[in-house]
Protein backbone atom coordinates (compact mmCIF):
# COMPACT_ATOMS: atom_id res chain seq x y z
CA UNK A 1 0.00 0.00 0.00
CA UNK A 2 2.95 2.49 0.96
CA UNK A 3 4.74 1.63 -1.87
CA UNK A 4 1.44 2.41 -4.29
CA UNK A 5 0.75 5.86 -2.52
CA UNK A 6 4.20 6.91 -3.26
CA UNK A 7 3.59 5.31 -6.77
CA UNK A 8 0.88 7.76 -7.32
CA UNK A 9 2.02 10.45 -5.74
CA UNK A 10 5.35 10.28 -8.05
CA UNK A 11 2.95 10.00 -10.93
CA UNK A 12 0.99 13.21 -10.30
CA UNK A 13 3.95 15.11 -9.71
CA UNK A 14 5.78 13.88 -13.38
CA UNK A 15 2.29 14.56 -15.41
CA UNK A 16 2.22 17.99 -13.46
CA UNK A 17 6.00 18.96 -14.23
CA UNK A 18 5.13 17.89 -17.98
CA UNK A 19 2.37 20.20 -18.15
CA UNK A 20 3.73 23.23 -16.73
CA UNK A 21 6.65 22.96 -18.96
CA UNK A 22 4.47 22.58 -22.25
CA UNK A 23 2.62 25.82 -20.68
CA UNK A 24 5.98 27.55 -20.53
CA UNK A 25 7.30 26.92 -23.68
CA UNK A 26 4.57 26.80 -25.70
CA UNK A 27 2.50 30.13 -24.04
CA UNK A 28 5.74 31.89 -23.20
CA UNK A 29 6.91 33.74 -25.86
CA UNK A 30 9.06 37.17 -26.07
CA UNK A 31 11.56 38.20 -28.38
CA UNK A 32 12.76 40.74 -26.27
CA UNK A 33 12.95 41.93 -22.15
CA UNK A 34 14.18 44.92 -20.32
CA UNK A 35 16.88 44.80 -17.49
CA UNK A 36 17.41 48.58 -16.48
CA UNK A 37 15.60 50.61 -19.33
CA UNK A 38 17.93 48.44 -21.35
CA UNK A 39 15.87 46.03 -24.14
CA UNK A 40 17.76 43.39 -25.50
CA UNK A 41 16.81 40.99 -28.17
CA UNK A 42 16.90 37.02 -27.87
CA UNK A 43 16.08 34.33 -31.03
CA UNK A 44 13.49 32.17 -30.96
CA UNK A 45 16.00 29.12 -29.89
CA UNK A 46 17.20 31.40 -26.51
CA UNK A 47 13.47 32.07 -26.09
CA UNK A 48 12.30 28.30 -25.97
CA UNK A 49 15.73 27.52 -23.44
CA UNK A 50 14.57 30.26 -21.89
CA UNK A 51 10.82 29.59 -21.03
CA UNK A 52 12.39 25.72 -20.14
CA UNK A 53 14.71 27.44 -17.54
CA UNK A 54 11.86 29.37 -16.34
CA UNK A 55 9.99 26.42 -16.00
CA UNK A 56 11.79 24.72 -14.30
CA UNK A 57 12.54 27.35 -11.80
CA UNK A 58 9.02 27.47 -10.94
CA UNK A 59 8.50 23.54 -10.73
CA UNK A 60 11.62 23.94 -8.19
CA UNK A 61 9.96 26.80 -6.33
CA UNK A 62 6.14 24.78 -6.45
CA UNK A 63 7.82 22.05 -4.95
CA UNK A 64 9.74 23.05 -2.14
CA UNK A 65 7.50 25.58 -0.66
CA UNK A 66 4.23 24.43 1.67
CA UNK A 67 2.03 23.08 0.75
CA UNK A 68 3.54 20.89 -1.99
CA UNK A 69 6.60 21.18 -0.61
CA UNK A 70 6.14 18.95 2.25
CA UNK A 71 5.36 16.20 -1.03
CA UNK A 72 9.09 16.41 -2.19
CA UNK A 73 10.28 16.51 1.44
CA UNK A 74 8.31 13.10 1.66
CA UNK A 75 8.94 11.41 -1.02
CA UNK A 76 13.26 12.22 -1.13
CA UNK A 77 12.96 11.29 3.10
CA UNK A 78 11.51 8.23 1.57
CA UNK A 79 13.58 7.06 -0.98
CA UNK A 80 16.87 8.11 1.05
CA UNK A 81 15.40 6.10 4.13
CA UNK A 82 14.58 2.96 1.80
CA UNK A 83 18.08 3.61 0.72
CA UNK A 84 19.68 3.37 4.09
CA UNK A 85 17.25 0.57 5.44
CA UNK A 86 18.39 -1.53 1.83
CA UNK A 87 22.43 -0.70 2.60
CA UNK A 88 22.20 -2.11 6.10
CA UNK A 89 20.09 -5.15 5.84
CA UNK A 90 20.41 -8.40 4.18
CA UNK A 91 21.07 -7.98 0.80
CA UNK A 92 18.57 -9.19 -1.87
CA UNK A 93 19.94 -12.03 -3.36
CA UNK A 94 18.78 -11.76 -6.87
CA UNK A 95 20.57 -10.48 -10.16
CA UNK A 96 23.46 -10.85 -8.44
CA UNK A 97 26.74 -12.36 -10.57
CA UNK A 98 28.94 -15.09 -9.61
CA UNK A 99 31.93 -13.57 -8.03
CA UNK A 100 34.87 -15.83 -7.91
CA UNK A 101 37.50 -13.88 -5.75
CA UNK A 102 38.71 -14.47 -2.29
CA UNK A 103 37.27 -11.07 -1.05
CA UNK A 104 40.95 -9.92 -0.42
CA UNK A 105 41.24 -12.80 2.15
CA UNK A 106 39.24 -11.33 4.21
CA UNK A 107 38.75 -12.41 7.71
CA UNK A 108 35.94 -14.63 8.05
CA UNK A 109 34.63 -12.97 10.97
CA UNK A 110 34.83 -9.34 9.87
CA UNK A 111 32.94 -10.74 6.32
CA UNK A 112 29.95 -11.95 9.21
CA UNK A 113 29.62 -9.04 11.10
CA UNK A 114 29.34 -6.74 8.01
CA UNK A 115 26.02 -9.25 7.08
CA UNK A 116 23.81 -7.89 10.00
CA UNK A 117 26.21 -6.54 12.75
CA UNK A 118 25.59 -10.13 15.00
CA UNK A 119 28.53 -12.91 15.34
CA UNK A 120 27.09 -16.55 15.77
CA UNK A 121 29.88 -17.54 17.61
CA UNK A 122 30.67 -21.07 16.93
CA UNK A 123 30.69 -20.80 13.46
CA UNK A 124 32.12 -17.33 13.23
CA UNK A 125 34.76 -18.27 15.44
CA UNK A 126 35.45 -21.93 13.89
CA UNK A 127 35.70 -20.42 10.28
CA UNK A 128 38.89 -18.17 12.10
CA UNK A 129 40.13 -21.08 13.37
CA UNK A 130 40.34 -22.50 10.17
CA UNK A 131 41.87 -19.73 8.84
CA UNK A 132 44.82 -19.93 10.96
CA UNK A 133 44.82 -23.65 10.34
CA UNK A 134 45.42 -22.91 6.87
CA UNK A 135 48.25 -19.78 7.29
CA UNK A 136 49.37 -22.72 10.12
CA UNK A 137 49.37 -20.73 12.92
CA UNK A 138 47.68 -23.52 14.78
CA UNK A 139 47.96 -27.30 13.86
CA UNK A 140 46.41 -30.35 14.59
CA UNK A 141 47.70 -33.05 16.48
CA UNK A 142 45.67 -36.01 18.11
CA UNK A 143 42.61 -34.74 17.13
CA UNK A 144 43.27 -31.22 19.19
CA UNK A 145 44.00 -27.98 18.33
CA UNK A 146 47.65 -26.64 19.35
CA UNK A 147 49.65 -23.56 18.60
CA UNK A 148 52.49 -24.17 15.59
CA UNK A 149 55.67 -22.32 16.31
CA UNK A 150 55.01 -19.79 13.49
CA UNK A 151 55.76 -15.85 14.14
CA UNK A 152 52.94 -14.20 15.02
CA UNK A 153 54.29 -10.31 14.76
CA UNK A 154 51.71 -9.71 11.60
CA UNK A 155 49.07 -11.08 13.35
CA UNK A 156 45.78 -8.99 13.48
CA UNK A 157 44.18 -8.25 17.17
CA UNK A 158 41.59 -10.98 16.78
CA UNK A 159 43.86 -13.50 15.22
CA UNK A 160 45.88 -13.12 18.31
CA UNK A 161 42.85 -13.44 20.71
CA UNK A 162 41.97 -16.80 18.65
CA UNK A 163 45.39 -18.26 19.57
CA UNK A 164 44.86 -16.86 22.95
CA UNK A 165 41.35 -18.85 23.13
CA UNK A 166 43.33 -22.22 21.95
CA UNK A 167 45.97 -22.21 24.26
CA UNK A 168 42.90 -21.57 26.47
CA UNK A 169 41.13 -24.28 25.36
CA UNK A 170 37.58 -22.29 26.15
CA UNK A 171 36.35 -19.77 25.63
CA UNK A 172 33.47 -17.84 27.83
CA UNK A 173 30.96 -15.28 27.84
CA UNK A 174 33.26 -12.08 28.46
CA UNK A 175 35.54 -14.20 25.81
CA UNK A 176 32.25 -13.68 23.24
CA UNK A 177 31.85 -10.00 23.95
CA UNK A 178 35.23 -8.68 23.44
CA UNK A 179 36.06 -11.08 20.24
CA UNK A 180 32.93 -8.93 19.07
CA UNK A 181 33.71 -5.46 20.11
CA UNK A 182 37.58 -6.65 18.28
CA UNK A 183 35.85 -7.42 15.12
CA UNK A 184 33.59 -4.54 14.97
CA UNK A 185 37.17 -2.23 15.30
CA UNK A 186 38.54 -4.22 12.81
CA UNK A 187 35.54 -3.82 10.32
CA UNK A 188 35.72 0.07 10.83
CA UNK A 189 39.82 0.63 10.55
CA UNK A 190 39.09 -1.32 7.29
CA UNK A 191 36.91 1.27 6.16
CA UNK A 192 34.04 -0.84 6.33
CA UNK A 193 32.03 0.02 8.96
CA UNK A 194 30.92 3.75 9.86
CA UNK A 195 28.42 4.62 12.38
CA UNK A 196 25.65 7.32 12.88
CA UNK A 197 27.65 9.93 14.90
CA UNK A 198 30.51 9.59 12.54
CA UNK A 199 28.32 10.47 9.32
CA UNK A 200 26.34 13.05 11.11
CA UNK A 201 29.67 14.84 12.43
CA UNK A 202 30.93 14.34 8.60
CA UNK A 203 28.12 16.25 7.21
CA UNK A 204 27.82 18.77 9.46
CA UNK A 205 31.86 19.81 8.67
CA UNK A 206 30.30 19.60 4.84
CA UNK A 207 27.68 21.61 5.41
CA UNK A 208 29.79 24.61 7.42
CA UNK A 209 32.10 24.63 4.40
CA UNK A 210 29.30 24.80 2.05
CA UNK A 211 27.59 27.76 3.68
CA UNK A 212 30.79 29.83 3.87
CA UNK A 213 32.75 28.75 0.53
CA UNK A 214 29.75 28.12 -1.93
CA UNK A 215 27.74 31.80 -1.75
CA UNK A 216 31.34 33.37 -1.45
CA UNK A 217 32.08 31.82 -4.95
CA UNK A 218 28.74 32.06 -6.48
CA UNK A 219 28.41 35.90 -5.76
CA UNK A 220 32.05 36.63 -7.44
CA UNK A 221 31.10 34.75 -9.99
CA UNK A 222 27.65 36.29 -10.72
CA UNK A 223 28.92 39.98 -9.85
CA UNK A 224 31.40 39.59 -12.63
CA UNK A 225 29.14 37.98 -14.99
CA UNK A 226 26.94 40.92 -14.51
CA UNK A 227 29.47 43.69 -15.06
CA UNK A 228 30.20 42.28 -18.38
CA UNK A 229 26.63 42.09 -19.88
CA UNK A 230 26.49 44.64 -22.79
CA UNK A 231 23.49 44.77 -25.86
CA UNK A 232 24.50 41.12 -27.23
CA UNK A 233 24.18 39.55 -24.21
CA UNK A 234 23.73 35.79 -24.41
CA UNK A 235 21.41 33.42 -23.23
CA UNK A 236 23.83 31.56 -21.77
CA UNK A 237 24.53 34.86 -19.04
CA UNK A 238 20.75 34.78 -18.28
CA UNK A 239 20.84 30.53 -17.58
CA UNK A 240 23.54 30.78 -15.11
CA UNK A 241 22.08 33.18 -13.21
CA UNK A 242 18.77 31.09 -13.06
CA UNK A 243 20.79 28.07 -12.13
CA UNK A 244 22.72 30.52 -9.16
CA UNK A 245 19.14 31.32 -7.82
CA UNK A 246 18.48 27.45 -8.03
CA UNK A 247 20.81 26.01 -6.58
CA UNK A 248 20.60 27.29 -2.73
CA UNK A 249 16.94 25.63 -3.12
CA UNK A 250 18.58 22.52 -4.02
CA UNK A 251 20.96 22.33 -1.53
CA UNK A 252 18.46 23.83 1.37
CA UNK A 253 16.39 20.74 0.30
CA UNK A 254 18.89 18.16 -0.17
CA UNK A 255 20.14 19.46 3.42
CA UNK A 256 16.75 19.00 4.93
CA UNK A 257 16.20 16.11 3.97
CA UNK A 258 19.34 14.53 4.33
CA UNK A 259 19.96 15.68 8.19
CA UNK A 260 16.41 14.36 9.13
CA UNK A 261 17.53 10.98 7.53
CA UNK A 262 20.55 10.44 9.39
CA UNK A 263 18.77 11.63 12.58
CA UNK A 264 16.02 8.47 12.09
CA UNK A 265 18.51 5.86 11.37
CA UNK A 266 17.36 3.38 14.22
CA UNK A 267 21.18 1.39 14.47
CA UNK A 268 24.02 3.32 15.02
CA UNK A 269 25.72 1.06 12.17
CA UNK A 270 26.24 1.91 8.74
CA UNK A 271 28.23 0.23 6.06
CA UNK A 272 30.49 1.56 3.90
CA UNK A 273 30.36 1.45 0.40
CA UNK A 274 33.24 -0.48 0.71
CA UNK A 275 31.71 -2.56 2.86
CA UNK A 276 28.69 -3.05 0.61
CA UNK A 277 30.76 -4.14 -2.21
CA UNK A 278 32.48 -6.90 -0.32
CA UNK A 279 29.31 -8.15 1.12
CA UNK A 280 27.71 -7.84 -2.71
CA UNK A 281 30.84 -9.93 -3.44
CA UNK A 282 30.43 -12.48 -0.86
CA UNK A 283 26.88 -13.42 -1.72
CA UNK A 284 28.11 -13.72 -5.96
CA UNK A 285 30.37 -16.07 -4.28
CA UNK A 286 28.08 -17.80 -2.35
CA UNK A 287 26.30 -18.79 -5.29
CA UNK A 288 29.33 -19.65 -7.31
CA UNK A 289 30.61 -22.33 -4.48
CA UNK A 290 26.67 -23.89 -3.98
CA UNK A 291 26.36 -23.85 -8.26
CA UNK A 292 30.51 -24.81 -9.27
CA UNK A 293 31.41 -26.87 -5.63
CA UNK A 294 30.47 -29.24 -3.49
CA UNK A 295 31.33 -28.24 -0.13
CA UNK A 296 28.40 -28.57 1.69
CA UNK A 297 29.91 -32.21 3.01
CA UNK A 298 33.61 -31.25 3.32
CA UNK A 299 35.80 -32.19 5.89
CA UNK A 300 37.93 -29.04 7.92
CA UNK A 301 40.82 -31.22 6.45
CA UNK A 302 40.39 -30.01 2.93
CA UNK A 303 41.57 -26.65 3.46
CA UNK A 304 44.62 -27.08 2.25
CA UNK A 305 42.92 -28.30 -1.15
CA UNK A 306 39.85 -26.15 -1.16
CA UNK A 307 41.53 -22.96 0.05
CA UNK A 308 39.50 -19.82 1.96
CA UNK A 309 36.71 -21.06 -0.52
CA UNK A 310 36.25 -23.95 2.11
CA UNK A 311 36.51 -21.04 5.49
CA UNK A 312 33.85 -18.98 3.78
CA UNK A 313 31.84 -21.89 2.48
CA UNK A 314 31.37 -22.18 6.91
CA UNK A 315 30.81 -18.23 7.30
CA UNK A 316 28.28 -18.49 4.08
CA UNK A 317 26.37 -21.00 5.87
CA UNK A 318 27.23 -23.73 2.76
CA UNK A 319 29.25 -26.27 5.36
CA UNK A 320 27.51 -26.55 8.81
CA UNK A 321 29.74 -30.01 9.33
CA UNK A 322 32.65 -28.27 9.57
CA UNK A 323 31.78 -26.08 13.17
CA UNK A 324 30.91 -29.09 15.08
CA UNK A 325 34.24 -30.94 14.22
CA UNK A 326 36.47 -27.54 15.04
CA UNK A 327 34.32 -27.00 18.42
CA UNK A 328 35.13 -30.40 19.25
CA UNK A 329 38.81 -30.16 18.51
CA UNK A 330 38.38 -27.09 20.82
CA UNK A 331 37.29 -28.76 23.75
């Protein structure tokens, strides 16, 4: 139902912009005008750009003033919330292509967290476990999991606090919440996690340049575009200073609009677009190990052979055998 009353309301407002623009250019017509007891002539091409310009100029006034203004607020709050609510939830797993890479080698983890900010820790944490079974920073001897002798210096924090959890040999609540908090620091100095506060200060430093180094520019720009105007003054003169009164509309709307959606995002988490195209990635290549693999039934032993396809066939929820052998190992 929402989605058919914005349907409309998109609809009315296209057939409405059509018709005021026909109005303009086909009722509007002068071959001349007066700025300062000064006429100056214009062809019958610069008249119909003209009476467009115009047009528009009044569409962008209709529709950013009450009461129709509150319809444009609506419908861009709408599509930029839709937007937001899209970036940060599952992603829909249709016309998607095969993607065939290893995601950078990401960590396993970090590729989890960035699907809906929530680790499920034994397979999370039994996908990094193979990981550093593979780079053989922990081996396998007996059927138990033991530390290799392997230099550790280029470890990352979490890699560490696996190793830590091994030599362990458990792993506890408090264990659970600060492997969590170390991917979710991870994720953002990657660059692929943000959060509210972050974006909102970001846009507010945008938005103080803007208003000091934007009209500064534009009213050089526009005093010395006026100075020059003489008898054969051009159209083009005349559609730049249209599009200077224009634009602070835009951007007072665009600023509206965009403030109040950052305000009503309900998590504090945001992806990247970064982070979007890695998790885009990682669902391409979930389809391209179900459709060109057959994982599903592998053994933790066939890393070796299978590569990180095998560690993020566990993460990708492809293997679910593989968890219950590692968390046995572990304990």
């Amino acid at each position: 139902m929402q989605k058919k009353f914005d349907f409309i309301l998109k609809l009315g407002m296209i057939l409405f912009s059509i018709f005021i623009i026909i109005f303009f250019v086909v009722g509007m017509k002068a071959n001349e005008f007066i700025i300062n007891d000064k006429t100056f002539l214009i062809s019958s091409i610069d008249n119909i750009i003209l009476s467009f310009f115009f047009a528009i100029t009044f569409l962008i006034f209709f529709f950013s003033v009450p009461p129709f203004g509150f319809l444009t607020y609506y419908l861009i709050y709408r599509s930029v919330t839709q937007n937001k609510i899209r970036k940060n939830a599952k992603f829909e797993q249709k016309n998607l292509e095969y993607c065939r890479e290893h995601l950078n080698y990401l960590s396993p983890t970090i590729l989890s967290y960035l699907d809906n900010f929530e680790l499920e820790y034994e397979k999370d944490i039994s996908a990094h476990i193979l990981k550093l079974i593979y780079e053989k920073y922990i081996i396998v001897e007996n059927n138990q999991l033991q530390l290799s002798n392997k230099e550790t210096n280029n470890l990352s924090e979490s890699d560490l606090f696996i190793l830590n959890i091994i030599k362990k040999k458990k792993i506890n609540i408090q264990d659970k919440m600060q492997y969590g908090q170390m991917i979710e620091k991870e994720a953002r100095n990657q660059g692929l996690l943000t959060n509210k506060d972050m974006t909102l200060k970001k846009f507010i430093g945008t938005f103080l340049i803007g208003c000091f180094l934007i009209p500064a520019i534009m009213n050089l720009f526009v005093f010395k575009l006026a100075s020059n105007i003489d008898n054969n003054i051009s159209v083009i003169y005349i559609l730049i200073i249209i599009i200077s009164i224009m634009l602070p509309i835009i951007a007072f709307i665009y600023t509206f609009v965009k403030l109040f959606s950052i305000l009503n995002i309900k998590t504090n988490m945001i992806r990247t677009k970064k982070g979007n195209k890695i998790l885009k990635d990682a669902i391409g290549l979930k389809f391209f190990i179900k459709d060109f693999s057959n994982l599903e039934n592998s053994s933790w032993k066939e890393v070796y052979t299978r590569d990180y396809y095998l560690i993020y066939a566990i993460i990708l929820e492809i293997n679910k055998k593989i968890p219950k052998e590692i968390m046995e190992m572990l304990s």
